[in-house]
Protein backbone atom coordinates (compact mmCIF):
# COMPACT_ATOMS: atom_id res chain seq x y z
CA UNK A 1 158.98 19.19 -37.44
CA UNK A 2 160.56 22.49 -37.02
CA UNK A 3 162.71 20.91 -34.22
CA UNK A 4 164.41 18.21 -36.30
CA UNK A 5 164.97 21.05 -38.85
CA UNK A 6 166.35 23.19 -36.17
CA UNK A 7 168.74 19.96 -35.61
CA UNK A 8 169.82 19.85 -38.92
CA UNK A 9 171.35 23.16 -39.27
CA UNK A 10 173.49 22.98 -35.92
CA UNK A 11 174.51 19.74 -36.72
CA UNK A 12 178.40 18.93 -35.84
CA UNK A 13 180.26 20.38 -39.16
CA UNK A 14 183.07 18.60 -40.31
CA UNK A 15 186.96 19.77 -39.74
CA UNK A 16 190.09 18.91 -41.23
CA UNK A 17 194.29 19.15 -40.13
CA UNK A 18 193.82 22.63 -42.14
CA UNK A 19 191.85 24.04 -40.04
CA UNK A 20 194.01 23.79 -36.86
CA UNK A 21 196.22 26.48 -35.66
CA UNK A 22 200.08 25.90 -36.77
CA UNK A 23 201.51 24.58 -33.15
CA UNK A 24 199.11 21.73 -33.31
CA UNK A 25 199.43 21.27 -37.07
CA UNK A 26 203.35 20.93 -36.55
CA UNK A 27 202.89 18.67 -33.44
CA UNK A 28 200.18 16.67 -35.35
CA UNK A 29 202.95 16.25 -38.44
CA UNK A 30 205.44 15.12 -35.19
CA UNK A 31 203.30 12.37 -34.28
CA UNK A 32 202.79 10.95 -37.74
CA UNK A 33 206.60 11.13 -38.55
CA UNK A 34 207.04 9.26 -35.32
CA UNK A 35 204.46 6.39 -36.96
CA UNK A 36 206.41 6.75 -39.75
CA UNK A 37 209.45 6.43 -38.09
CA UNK A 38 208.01 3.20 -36.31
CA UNK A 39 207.49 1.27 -39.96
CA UNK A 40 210.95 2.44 -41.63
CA UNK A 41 212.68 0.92 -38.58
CA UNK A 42 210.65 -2.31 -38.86
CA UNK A 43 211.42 -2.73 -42.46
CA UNK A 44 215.22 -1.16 -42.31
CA UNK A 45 216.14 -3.53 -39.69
CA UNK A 46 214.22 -6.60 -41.47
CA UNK A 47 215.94 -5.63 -44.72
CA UNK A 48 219.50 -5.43 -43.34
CA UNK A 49 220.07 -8.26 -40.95
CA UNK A 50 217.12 -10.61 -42.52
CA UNK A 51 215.36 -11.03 -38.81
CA UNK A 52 211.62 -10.13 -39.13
CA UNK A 53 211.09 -11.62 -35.88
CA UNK A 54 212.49 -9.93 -32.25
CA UNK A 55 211.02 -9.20 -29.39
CA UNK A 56 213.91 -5.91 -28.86
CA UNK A 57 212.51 -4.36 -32.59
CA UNK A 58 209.09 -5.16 -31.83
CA UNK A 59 209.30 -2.53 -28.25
CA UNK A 60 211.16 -0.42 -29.95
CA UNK A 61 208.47 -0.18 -33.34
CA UNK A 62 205.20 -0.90 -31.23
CA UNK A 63 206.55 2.23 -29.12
CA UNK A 64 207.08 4.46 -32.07
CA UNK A 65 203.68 3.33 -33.28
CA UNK A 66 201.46 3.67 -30.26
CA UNK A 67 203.01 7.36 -29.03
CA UNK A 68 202.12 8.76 -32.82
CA UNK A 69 198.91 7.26 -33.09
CA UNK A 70 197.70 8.69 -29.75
CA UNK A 71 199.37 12.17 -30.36
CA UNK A 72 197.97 12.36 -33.73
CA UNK A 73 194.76 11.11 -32.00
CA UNK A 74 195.05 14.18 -29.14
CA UNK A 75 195.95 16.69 -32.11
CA UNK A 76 192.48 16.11 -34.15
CA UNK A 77 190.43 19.17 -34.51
CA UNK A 78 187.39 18.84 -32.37
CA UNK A 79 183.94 19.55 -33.56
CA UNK A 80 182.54 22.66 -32.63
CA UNK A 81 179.60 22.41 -30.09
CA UNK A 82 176.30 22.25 -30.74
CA UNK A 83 174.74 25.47 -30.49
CA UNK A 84 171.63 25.21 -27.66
CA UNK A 85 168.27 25.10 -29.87
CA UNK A 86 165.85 28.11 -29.09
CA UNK A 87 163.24 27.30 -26.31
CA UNK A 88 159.77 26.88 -28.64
């Protein structure tokens, strides 16, 4: 039983955007405004020339979309290793 305690306390802890270092905050908040960026241009250019469906808005958005999502992905803080547990 002292093992799974041991476990317990090493466990992965949980980290959040505040945490990070300020390069890869700033690039994190770069890759959201490009998601962002992705939906205003979807609904700007549905809202001014009444078209919700084109192929040419669709690259352009699904682009936008993809490239924040994975930077913003690539930017998350990582969880710290588990330490190694103590031979017994």
């Amino acid at each position: 039983m002292q093992a799974d305690e041991d476990l317990a306390e090493v466990g992965p802890t949980t980290r959040s955007v505040s945490q990070m270092s300020l390069p890869r905050r700033v690039a994190f908040w770069g890759f959201a405004a490009l998601l962002i960026a992705g939906v205003v241009f979807y609904l700007w250019w549905g809202l001014s020339f009444g078209v919700w469906i084109d192929n040419g808005v669709y690259a352009v958005v699904i682009t936008l979309a993809l490239f924040g999502l994975a930077g913003m992905w690539l930017m998350m803080p990582n969880p710290p290793p588990p330490a190694e547990l103590p031979p017994h």
